[in-house]
C-alpha atoms as a PDB file:
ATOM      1  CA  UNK A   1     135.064 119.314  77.374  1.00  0.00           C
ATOM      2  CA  UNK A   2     137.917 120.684  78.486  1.00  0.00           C
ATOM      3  CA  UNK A   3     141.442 119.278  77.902  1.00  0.00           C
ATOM      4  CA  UNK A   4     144.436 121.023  79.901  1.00  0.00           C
ATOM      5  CA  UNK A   5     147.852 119.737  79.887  1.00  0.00           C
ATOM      6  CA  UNK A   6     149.234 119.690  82.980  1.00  0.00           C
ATOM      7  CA  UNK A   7     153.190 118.866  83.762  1.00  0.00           C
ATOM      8  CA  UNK A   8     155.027 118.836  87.566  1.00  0.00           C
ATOM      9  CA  UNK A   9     157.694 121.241  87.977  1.00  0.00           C
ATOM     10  CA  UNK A  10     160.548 120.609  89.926  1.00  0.00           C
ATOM     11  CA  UNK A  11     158.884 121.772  93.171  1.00  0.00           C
ATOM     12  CA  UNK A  12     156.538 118.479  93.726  1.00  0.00           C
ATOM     13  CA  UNK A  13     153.869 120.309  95.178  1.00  0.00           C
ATOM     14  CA  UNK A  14     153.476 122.513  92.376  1.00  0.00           C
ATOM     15  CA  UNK A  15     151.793 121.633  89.023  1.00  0.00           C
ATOM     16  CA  UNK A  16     152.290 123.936  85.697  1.00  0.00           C
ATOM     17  CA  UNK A  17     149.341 124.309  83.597  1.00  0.00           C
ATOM     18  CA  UNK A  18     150.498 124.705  79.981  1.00  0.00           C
ATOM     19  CA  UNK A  19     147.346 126.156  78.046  1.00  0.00           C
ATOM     20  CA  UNK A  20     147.636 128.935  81.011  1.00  0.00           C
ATOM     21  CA  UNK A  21     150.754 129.218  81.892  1.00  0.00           C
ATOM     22  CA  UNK A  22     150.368 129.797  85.298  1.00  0.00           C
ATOM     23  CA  UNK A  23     151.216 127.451  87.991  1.00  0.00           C
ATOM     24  CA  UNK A  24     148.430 125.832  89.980  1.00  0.00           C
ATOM     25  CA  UNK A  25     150.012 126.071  93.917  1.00  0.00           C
ATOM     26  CA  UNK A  26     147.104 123.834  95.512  1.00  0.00           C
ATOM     27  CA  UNK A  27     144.196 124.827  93.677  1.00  0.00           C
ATOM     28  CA  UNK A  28     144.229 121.340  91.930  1.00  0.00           C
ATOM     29  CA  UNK A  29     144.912 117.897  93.874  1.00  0.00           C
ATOM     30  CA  UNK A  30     145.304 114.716  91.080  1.00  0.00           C
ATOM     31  CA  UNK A  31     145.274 111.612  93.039  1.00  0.00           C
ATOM     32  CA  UNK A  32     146.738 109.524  90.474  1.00  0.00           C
ATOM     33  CA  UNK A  33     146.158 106.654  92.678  1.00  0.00           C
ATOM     34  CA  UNK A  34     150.468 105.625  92.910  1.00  0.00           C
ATOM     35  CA  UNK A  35     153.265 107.550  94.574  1.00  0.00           C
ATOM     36  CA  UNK A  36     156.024 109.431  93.107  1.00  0.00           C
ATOM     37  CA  UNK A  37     159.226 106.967  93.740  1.00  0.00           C
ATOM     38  CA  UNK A  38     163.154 106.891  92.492  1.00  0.00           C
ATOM     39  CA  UNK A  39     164.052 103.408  91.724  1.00  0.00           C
ATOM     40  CA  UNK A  40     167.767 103.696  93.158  1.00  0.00           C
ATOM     41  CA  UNK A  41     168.719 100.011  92.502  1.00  0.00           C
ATOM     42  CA  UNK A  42     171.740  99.587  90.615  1.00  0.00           C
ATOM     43  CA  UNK A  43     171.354  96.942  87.295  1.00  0.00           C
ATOM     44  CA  UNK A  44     174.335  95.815  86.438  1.00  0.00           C
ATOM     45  CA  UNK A  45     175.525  95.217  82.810  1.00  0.00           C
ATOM     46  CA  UNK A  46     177.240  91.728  83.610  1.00  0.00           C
ATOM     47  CA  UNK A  47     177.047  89.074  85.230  1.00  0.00           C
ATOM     48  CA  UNK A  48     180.717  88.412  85.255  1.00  0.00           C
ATOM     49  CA  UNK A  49     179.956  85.053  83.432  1.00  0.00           C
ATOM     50  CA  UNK A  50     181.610  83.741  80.522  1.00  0.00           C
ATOM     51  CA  UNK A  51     179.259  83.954  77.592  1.00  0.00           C
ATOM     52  CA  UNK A  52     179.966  79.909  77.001  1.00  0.00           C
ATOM     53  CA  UNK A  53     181.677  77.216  78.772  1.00  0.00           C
ATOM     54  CA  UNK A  54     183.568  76.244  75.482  1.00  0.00           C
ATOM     55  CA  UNK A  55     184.424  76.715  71.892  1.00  0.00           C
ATOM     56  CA  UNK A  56     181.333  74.198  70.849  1.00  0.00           C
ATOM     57  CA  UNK A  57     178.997  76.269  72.600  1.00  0.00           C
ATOM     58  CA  UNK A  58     180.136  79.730  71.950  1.00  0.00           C
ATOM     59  CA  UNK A  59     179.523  78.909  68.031  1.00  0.00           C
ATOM     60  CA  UNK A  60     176.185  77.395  68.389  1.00  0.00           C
ATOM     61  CA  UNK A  61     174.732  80.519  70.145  1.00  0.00           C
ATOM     62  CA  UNK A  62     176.601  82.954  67.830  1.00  0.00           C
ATOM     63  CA  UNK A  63     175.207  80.358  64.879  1.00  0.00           C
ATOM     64  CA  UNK A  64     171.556  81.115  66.427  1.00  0.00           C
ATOM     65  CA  UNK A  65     171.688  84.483  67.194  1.00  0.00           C
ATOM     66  CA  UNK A  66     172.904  85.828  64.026  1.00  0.00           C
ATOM     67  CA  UNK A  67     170.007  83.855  61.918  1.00  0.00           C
ATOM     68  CA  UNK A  68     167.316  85.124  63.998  1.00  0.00           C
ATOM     69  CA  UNK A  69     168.720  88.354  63.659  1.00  0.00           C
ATOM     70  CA  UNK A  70     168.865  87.532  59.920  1.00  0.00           C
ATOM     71  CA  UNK A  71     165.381  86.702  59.838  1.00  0.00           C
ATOM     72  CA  UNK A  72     163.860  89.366  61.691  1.00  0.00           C
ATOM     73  CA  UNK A  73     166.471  91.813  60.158  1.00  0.00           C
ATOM     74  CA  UNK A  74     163.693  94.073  57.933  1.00  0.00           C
ATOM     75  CA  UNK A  75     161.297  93.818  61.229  1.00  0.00           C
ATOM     76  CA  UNK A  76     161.835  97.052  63.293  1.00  0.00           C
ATOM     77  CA  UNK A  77     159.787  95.776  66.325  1.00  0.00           C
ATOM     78  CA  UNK A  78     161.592  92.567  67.250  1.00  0.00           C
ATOM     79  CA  UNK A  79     164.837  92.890  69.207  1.00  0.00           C
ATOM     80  CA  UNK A  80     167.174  89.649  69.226  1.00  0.00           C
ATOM     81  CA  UNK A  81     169.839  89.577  72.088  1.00  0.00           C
ATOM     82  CA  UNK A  82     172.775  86.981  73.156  1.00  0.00           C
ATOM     83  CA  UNK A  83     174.320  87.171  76.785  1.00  0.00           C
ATOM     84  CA  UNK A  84     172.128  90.255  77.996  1.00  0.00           C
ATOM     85  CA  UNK A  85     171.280  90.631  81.325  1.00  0.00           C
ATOM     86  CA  UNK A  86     167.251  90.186  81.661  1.00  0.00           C
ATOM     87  CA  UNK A  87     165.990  92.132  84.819  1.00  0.00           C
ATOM     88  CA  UNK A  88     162.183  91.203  85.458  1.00  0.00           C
ATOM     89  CA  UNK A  89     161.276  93.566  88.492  1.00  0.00           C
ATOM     90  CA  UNK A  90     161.484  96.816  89.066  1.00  0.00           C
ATOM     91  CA  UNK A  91     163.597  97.114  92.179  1.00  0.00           C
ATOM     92  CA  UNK A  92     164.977  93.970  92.535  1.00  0.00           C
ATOM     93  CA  UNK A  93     168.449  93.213  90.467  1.00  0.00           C
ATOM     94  CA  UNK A  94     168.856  89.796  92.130  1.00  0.00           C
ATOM     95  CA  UNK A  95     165.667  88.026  89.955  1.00  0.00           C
ATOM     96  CA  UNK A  96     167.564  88.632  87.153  1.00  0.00           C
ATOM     97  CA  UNK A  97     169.108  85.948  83.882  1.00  0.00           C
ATOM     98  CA  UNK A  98     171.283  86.204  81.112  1.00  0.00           C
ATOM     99  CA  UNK A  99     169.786  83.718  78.673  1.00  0.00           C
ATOM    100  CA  UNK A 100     172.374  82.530  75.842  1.00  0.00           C
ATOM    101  CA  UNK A 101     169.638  84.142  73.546  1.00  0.00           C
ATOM    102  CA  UNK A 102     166.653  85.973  73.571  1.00  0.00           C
ATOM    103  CA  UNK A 103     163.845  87.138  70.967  1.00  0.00           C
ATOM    104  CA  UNK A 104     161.170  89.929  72.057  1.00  0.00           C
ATOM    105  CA  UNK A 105     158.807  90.805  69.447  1.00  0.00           C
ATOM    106  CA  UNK A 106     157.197  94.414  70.120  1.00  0.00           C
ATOM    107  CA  UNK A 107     160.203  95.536  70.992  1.00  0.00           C
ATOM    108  CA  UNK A 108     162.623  97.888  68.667  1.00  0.00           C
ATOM    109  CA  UNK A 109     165.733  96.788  67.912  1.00  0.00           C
ATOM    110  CA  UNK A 110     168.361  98.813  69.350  1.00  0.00           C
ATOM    111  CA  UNK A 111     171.391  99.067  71.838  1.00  0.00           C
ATOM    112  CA  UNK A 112     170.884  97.789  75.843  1.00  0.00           C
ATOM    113  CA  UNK A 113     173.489  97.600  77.960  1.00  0.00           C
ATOM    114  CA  UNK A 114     170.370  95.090  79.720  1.00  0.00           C
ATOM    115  CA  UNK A 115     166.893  94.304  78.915  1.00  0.00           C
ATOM    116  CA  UNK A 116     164.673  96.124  82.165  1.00  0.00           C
ATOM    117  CA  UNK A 117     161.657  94.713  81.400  1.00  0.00           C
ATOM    118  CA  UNK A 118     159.349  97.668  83.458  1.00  0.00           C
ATOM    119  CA  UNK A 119     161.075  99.574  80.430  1.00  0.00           C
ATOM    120  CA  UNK A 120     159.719  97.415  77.488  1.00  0.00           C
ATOM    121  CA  UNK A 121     156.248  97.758  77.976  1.00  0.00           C
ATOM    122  CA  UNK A 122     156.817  95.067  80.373  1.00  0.00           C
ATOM    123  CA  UNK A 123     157.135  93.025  77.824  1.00  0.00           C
ATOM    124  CA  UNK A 124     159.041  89.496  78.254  1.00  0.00           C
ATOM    125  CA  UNK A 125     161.251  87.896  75.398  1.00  0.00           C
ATOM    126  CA  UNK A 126     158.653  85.663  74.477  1.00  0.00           C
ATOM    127  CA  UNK A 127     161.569  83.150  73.206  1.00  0.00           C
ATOM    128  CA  UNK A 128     164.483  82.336  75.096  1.00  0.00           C
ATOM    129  CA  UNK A 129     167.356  79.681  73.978  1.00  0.00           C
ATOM    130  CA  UNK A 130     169.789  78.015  76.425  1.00  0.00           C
ATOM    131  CA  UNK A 131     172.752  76.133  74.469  1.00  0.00           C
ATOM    132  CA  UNK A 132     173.509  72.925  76.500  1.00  0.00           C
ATOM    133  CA  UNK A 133     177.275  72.933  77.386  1.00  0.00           C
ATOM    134  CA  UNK A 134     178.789  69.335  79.060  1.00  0.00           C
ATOM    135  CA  UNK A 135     178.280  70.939  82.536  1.00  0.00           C
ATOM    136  CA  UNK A 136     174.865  71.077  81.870  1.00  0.00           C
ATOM    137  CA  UNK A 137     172.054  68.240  82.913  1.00  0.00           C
ATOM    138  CA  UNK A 138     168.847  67.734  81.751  1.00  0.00           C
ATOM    139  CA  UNK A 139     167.376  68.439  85.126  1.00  0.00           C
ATOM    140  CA  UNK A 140     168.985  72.051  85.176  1.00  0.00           C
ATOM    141  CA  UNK A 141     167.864  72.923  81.633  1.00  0.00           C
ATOM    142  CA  UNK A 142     164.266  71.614  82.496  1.00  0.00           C
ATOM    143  CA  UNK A 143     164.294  73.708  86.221  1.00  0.00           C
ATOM    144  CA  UNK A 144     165.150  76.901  84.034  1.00  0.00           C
ATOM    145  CA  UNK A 145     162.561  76.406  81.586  1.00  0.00           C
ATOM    146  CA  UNK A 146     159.944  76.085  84.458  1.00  0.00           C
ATOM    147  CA  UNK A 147     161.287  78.873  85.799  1.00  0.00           C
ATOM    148  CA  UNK A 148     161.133  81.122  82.344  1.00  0.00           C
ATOM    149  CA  UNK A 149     157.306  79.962  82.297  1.00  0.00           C
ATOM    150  CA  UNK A 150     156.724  81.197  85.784  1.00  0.00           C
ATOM    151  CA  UNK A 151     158.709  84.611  85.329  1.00  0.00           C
ATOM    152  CA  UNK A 152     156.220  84.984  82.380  1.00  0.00           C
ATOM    153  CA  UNK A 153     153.264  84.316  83.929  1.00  0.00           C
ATOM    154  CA  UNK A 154     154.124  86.999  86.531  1.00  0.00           C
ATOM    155  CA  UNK A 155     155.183  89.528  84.026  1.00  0.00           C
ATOM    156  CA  UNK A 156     151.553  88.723  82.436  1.00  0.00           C
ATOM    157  CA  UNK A 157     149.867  89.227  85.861  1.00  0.00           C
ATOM    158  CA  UNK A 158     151.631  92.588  86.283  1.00  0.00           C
ATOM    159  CA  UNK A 159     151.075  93.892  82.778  1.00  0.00           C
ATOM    160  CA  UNK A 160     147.264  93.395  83.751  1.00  0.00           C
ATOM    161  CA  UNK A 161     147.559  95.080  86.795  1.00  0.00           C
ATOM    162  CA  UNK A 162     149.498  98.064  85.584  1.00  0.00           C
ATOM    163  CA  UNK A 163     146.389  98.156  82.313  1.00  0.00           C
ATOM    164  CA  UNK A 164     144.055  98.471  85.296  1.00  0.00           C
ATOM    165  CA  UNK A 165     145.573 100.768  87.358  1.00  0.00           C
ATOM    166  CA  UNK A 166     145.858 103.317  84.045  1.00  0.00           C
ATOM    167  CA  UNK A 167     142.180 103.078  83.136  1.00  0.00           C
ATOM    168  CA  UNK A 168     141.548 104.122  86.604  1.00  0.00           C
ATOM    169  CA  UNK A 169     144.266 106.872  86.477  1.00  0.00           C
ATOM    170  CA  UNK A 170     142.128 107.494  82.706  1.00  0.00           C
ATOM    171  CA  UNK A 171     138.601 107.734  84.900  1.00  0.00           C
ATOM    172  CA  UNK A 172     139.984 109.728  87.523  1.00  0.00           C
ATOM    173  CA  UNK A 173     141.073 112.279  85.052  1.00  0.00           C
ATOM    174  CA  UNK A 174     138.087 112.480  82.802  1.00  0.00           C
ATOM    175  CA  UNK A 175     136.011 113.001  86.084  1.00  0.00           C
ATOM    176  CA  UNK A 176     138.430 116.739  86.917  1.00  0.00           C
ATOM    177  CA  UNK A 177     137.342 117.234  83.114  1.00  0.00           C
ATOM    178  CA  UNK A 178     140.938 116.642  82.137  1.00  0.00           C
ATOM    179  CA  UNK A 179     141.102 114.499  78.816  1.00  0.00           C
ATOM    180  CA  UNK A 180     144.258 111.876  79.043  1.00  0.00           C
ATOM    181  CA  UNK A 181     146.466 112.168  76.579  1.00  0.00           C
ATOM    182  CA  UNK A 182     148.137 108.279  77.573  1.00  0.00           C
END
């Protein structure tokens, strides 16, 4: 079998074939069954919110934060955030929430200025906290955590679909005799 790595060059319409080097202008159409698209949508880093509504508040999601980051602390794959803008789509910055404080395990700690899902593996925080403040009713706090569950049944449904759509991408290769290397 024969494996080539193949890479776009800046000239869309052109693909360079590595092992050869030699460009291939036409002599080789991939249908890689998706279109070539520039997300242009601007994700902002705040929400302009205050991180609490008061002093009571603040503490206890700086008091939960910092001990799940404690716990997790020798655990390079689980990232622990407070007050970080959560963007679920790819596209869209209005479905977006800034959760007093999140936990994603599978994902590496590290800095975010916000947590783009698409660009986690599309992986959800699979824990989310939301500190009651006085302004706060039960009936809110119960609407967002129907909400969370919805947002991550979607993400599930899209992870799926994206799985799918690269073991076609996989078949479509092996079939030019190209072996993938994702």
């Amino acid at each position: 079998m024969t494996v080539k790595t193949l890479i776009p060059t800046k000239n869309l319409n052109e693909i360079y074939d590595i092992d050869n080097r030699a460009s291939l202008n036409g002599d080789i159409i991939l249908d890689f069954g998706f279109d070539l698209d520039v997300d242009t949508t601007i994700y902002s880093e705040s929400d302009g919110k205050p991180i609490s509504d008061n002093t009571e508040q603040y503490k206890k999601i700086v008091l939960v934060t910092e001990n799940l980051k404690s716990q997790y602390a020798d655990d390079p794959d689980v990232f622990v955030a407070e007050d970080l803008l959560w963007y679920t789509v790819r596209g869209n910055n209005k479905q977006r929430r800034a959760p007093d404080t999140m936990v994603v395990f599978g994902r590496p700690k590290g800095k975010r200025g916000s947590y783009k899902q698409w660009l986690e593996d599309n992986i959800p925080p699979q824990v989310v906290f939301e500190i009651m403040s006085p302004s706060n009713t039960r009936r809110e706090m119960k609407e967002e955590r129907n909400e969370e569950r919805e947002r991550a049944d979607q993400a599930e449904s899209r992870a799926d679909q994206a799985k799918s759509e690269l073991e076609m991408l996989r078949k479509q290769l092996r079939a030019l005799g190209i072996e993938p290397q994702i």
